[in-house]
C-alpha atoms as a PDB file:
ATOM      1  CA  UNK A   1     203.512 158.967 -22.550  1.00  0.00           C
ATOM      2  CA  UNK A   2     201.165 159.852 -25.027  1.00  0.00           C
ATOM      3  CA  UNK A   3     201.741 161.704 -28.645  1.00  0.00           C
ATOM      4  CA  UNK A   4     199.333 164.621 -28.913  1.00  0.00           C
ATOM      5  CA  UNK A   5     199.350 166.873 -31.669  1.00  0.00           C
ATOM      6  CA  UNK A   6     197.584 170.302 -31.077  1.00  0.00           C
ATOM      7  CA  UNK A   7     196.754 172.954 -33.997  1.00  0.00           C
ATOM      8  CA  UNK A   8     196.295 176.327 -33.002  1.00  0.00           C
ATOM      9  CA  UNK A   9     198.778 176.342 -30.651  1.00  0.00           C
ATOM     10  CA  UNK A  10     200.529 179.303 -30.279  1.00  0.00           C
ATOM     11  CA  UNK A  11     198.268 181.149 -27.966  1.00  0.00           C
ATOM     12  CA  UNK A  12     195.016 181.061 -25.909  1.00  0.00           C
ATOM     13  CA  UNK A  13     193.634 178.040 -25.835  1.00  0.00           C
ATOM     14  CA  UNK A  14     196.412 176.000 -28.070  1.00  0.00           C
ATOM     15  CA  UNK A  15     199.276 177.177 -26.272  1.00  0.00           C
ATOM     16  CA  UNK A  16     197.651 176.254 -22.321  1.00  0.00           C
ATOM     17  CA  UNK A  17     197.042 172.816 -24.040  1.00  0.00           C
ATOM     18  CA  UNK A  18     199.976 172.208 -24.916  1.00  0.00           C
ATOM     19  CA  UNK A  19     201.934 173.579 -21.907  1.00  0.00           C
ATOM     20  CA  UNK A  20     199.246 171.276 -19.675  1.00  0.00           C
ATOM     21  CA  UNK A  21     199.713 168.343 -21.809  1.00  0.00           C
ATOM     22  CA  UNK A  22     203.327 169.223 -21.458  1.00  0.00           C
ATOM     23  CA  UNK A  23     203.672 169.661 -18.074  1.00  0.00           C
ATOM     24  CA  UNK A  24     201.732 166.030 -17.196  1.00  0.00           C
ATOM     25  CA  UNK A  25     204.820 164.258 -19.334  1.00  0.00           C
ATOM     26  CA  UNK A  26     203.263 163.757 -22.802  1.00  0.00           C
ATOM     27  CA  UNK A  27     204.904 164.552 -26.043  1.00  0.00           C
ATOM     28  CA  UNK A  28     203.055 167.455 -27.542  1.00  0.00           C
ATOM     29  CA  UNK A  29     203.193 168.500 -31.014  1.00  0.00           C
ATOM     30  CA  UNK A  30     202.347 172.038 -31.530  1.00  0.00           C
ATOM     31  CA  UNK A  31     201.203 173.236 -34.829  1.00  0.00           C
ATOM     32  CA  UNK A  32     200.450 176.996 -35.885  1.00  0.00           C
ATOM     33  CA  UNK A  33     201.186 179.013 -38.879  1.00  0.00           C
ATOM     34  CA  UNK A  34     203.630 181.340 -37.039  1.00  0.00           C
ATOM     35  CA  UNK A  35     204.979 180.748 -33.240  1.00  0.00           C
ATOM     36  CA  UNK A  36     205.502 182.683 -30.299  1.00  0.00           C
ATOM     37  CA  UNK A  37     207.396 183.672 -27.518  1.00  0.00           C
ATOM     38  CA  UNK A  38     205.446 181.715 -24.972  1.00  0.00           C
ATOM     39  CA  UNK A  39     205.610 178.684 -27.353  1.00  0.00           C
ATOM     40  CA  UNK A  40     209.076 179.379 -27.851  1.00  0.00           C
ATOM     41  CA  UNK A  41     210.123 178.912 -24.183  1.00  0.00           C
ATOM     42  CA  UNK A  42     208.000 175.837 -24.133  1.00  0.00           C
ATOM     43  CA  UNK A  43     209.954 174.280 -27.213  1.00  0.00           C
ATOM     44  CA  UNK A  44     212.918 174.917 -25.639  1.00  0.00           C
ATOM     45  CA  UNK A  45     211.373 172.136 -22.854  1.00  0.00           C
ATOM     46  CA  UNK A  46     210.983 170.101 -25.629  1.00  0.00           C
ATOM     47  CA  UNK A  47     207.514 170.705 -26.986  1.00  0.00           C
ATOM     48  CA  UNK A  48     207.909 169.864 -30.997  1.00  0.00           C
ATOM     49  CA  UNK A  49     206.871 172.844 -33.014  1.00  0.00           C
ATOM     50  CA  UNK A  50     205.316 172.569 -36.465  1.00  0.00           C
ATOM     51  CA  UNK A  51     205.055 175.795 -37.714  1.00  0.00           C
ATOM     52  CA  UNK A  52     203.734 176.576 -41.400  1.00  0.00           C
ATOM     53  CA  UNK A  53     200.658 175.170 -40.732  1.00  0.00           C
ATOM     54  CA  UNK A  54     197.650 177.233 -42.918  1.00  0.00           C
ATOM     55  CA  UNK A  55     194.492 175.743 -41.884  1.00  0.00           C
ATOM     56  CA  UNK A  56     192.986 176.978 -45.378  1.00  0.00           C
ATOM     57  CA  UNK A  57     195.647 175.124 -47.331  1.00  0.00           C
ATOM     58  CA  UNK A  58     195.352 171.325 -48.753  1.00  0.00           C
ATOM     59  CA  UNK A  59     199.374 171.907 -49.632  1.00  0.00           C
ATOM     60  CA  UNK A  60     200.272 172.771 -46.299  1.00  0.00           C
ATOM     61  CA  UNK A  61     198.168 169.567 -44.413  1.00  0.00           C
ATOM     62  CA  UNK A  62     199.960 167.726 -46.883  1.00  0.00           C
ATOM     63  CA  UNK A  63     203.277 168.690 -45.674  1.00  0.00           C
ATOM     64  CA  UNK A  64     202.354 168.105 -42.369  1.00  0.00           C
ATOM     65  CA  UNK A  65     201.743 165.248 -42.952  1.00  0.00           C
ATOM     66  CA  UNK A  66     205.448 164.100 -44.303  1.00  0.00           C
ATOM     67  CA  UNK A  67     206.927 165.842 -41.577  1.00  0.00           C
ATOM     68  CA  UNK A  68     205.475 163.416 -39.401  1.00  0.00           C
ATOM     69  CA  UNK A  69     205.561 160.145 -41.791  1.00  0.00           C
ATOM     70  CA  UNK A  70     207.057 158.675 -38.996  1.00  0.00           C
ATOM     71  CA  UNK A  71     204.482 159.508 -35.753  1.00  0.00           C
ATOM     72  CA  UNK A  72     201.688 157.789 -34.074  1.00  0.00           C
ATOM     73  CA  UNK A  73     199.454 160.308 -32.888  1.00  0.00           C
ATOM     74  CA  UNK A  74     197.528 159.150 -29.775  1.00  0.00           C
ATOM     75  CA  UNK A  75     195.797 162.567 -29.564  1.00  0.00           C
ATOM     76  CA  UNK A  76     194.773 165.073 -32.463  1.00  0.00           C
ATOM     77  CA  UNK A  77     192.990 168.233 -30.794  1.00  0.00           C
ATOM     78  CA  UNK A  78     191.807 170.445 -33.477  1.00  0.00           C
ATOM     79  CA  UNK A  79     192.119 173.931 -31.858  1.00  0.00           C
ATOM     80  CA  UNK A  80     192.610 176.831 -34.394  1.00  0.00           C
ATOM     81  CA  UNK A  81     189.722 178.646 -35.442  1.00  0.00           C
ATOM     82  CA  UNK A  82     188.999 182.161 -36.388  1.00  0.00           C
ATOM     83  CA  UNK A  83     185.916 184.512 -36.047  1.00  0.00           C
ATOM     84  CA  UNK A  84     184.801 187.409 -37.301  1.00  0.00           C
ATOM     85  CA  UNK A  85     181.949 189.168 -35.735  1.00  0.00           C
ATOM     86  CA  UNK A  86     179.136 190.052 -38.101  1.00  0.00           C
ATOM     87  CA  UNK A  87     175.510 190.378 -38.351  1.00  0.00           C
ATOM     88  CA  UNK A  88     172.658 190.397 -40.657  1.00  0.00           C
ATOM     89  CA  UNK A  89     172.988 194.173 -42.114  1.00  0.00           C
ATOM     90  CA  UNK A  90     176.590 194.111 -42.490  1.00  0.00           C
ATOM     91  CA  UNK A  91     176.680 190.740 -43.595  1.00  0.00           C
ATOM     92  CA  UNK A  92     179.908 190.093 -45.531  1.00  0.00           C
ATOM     93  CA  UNK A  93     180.026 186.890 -48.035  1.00  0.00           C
ATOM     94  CA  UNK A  94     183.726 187.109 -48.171  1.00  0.00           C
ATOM     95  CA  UNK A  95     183.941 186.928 -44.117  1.00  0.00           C
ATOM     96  CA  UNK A  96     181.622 183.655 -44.193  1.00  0.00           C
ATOM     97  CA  UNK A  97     183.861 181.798 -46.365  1.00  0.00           C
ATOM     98  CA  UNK A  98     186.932 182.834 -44.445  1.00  0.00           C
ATOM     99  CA  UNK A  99     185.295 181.506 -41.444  1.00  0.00           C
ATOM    100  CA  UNK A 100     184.011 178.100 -43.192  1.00  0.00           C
ATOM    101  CA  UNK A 101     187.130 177.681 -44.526  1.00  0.00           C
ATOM    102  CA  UNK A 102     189.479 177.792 -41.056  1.00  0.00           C
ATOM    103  CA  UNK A 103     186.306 176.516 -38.581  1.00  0.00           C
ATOM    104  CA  UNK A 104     185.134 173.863 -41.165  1.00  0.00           C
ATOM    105  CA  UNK A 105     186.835 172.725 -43.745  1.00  0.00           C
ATOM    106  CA  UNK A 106     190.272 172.946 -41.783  1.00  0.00           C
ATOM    107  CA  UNK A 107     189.988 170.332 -39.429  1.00  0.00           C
ATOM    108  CA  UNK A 108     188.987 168.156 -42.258  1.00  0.00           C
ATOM    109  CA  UNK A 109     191.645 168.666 -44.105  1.00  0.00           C
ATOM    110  CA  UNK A 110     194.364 167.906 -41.103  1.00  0.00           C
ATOM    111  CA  UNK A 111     192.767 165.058 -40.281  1.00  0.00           C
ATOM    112  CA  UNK A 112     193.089 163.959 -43.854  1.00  0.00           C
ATOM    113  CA  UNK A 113     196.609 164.363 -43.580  1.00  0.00           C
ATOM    114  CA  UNK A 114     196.751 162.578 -40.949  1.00  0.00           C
ATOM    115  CA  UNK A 115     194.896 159.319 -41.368  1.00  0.00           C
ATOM    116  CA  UNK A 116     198.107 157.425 -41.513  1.00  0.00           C
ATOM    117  CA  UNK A 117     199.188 158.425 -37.649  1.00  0.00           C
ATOM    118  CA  UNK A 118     195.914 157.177 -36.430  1.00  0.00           C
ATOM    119  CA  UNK A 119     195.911 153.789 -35.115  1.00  0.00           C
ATOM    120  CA  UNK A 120     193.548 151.941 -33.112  1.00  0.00           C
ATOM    121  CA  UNK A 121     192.592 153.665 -29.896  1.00  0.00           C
ATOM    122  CA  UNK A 122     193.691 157.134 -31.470  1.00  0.00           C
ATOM    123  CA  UNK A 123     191.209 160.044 -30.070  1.00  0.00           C
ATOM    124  CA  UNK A 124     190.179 163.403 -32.434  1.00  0.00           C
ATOM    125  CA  UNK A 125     188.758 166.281 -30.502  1.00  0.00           C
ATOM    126  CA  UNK A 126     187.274 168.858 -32.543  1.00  0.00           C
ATOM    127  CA  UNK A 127     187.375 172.101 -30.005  1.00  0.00           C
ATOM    128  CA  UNK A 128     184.267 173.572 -32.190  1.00  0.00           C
ATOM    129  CA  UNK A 129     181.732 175.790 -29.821  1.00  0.00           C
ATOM    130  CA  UNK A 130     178.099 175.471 -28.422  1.00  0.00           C
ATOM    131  CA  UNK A 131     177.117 178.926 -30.639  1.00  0.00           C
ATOM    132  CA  UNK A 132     177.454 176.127 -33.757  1.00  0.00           C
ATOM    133  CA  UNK A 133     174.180 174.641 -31.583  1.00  0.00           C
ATOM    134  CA  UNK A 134     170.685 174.756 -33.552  1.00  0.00           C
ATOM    135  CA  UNK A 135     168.937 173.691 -30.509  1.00  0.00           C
ATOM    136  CA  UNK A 136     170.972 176.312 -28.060  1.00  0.00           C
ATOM    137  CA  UNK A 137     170.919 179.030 -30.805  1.00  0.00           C
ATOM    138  CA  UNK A 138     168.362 181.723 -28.865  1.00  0.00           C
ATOM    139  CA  UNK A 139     170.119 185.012 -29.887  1.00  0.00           C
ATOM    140  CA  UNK A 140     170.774 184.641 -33.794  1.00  0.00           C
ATOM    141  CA  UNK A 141     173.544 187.114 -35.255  1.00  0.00           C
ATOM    142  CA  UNK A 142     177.234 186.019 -35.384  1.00  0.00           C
ATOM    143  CA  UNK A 143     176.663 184.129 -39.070  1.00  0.00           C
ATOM    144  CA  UNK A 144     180.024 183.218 -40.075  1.00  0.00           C
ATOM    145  CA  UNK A 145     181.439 181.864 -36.652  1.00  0.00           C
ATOM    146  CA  UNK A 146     177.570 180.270 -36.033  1.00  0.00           C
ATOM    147  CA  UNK A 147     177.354 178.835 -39.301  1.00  0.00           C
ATOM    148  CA  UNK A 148     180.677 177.481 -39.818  1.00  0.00           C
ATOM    149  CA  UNK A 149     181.439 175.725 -36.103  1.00  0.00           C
ATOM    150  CA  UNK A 150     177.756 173.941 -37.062  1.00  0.00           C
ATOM    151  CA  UNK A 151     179.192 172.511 -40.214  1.00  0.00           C
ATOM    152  CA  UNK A 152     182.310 171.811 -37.792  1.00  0.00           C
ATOM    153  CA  UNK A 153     180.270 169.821 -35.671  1.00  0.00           C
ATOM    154  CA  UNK A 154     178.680 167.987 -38.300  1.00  0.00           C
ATOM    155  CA  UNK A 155     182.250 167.089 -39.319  1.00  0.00           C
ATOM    156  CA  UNK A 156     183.201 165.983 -36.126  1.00  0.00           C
ATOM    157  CA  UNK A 157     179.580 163.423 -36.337  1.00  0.00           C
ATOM    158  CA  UNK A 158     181.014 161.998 -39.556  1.00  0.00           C
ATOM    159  CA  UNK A 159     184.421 161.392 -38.618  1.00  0.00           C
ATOM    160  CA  UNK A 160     183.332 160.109 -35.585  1.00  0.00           C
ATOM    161  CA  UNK A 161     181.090 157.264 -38.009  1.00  0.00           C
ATOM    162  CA  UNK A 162     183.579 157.087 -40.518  1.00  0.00           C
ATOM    163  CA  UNK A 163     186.757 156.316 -38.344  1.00  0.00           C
ATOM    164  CA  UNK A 164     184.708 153.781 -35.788  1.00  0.00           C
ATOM    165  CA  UNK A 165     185.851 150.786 -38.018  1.00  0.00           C
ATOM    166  CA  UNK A 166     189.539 151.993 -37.273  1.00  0.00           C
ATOM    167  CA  UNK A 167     189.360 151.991 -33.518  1.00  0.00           C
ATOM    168  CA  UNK A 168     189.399 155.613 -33.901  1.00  0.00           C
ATOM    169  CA  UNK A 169     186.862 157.998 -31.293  1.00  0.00           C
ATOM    170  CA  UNK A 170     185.856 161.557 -32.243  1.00  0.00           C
ATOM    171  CA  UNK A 171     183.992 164.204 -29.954  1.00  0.00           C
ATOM    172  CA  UNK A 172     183.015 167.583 -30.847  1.00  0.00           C
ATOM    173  CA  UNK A 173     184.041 169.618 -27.563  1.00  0.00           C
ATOM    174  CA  UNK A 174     182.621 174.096 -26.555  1.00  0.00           C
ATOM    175  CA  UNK A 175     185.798 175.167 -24.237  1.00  0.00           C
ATOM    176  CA  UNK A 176     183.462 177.470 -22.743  1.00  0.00           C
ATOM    177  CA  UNK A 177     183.530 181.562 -22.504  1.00  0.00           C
ATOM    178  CA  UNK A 178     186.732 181.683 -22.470  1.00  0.00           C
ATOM    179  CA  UNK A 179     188.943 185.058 -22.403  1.00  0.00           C
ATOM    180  CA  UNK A 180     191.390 185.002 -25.366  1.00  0.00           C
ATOM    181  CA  UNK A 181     192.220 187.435 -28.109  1.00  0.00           C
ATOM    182  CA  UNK A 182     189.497 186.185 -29.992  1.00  0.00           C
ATOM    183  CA  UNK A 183     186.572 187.031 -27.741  1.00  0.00           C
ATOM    184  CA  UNK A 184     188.415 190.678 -27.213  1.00  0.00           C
ATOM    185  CA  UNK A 185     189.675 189.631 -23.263  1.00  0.00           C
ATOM    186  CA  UNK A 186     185.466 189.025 -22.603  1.00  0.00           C
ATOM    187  CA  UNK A 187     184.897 185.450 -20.825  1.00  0.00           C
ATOM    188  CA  UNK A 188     184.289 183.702 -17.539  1.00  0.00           C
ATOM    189  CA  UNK A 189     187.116 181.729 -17.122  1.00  0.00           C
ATOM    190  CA  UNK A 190     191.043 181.944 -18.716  1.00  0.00           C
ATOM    191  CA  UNK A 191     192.067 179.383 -21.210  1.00  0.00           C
ATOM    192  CA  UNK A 192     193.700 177.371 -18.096  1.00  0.00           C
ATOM    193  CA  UNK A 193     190.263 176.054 -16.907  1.00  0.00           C
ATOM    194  CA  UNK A 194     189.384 175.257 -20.646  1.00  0.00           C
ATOM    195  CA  UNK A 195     192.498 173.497 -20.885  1.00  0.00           C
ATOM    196  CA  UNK A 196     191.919 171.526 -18.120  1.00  0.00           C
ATOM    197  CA  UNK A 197     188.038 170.694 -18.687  1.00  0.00           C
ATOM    198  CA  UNK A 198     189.260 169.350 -22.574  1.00  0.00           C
ATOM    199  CA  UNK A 199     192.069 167.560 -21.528  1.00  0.00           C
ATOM    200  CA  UNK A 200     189.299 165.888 -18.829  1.00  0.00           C
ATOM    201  CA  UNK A 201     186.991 164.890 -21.988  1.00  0.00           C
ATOM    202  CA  UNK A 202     190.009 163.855 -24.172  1.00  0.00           C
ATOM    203  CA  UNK A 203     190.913 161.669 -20.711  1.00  0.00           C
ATOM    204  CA  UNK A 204     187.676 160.013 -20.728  1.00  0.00           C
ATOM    205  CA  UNK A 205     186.944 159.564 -24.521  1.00  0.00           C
ATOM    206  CA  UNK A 206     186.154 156.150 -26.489  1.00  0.00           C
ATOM    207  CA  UNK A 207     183.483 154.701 -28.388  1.00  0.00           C
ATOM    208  CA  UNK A 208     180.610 155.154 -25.884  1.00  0.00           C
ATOM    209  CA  UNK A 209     181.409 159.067 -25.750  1.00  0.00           C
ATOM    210  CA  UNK A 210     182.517 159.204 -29.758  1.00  0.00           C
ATOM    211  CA  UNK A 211     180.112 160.786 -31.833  1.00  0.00           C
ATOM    212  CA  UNK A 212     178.638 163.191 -29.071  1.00  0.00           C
ATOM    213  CA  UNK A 213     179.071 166.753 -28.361  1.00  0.00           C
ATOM    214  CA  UNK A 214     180.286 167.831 -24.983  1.00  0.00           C
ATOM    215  CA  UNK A 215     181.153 171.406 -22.696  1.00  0.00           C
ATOM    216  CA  UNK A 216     185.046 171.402 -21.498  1.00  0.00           C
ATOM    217  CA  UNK A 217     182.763 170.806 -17.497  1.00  0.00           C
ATOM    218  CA  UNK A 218     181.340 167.628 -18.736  1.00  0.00           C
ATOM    219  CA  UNK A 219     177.701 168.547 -19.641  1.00  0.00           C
ATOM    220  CA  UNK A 220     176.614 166.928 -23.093  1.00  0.00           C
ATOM    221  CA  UNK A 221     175.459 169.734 -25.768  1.00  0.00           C
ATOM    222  CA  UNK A 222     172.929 169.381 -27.671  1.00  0.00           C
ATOM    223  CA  UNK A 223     173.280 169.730 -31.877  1.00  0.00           C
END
């Protein structure tokens, strides 16, 4: 039975993670800043809920962080994210920093927190998204959410080199199209078949796959 901490985790994405990881016997740790009723009936199964946690805050990672002084984390999958749709003529600073803030500088900070639950053989998965791609980027628009999951992904390549010495692996993982609240209900597939394909690449992570950038199916992205 693994530990597995998941952020994000009260809905789409977060919360099928955590109720797959859940229902395969791990020990899930499910952070958000506010729960819900769907996470609620899963606590009551005895998921761990962390709630409070403000991916824009350095006091709040912090606190995290003491709340679980005590836990090795085999897993941390860095799911909560935010984006605001925007283009070039409406483009609102304000909005960009918001994004960079949650997509970017979040994860970073958590992880921060954090350093003292990762041991050797502990795996980070950074669920960032392939629109954070130079190479794949054919349409333009979306600045914020573009801009910020590339510095994400960058973050994810540094961690990935910085924790190596630790034992520690890192990959950078696109969940696909996925229909949540945040893409408005629009996707090809539900958050269950993201779940599934991330929880695969989390599976089959280690220090030949750290440092890369993969789809939930398996196919390597490029940066």
């Amino acid at each position: 039975m693994k530990n597995i901490l998941v952020t994000g985790a009260n809905r789409g994405i977060g919360l099928e993670l955590v109720a797959q990881l859940a229902g395969r016997g791990e020990q899930v740790l499910a952070a958000c800043r506010v729960t819900s009723a769907e996470l609620d009936a899963l606590a009551a199964k005895g998921v761990r809920v962390e709630t409070g946690v403000d991916m824009t805050s350095d006091a709040s990672a912090r606190s995290l962080g003491e709340r679980l002084r005590e836990v090795d984390l085999d897993w941390l999958i860095l799911n909560a994210g935010t984006l605001e749709v925007g283009g070039l003529e409406d483009l609102d600073a304000e909005s960009l920093k918001r994004q960079y803030d949650v997509n970017a500088v979040g994860p970073l900070r958590v992880v921060k927190a954090l350093l003292p639950n990762l041991k050797k053989g502990s795996k980070i998965g950074l669920v960032s998204s392939r629109v954070g791609s130079v190479a794949d980027n054919t349409s333009g628009g979306m600045y914020g959410y573009r801009m910020s999951k590339s510095a994400m992904n960058m973050a994810g390549k540094c961690l990935a080199l910085d924790l190596a010495p630790r034992g520690v692996s890192v990959v950078v993982l696109h969940p696909g199209f996925i229909r949540t609240r945040m893409t408005g209900g629009n996707g090809n597939d539900g958050p269950d078949v993201a779940a599934r394909g991330l929880i695969a690449r989390m599976d089959t992570l280690g220090p030949a796959t750290s440092g890369r950038f993969f789809h939930a199916n398996g196919e390597e992205l490029p940066w």
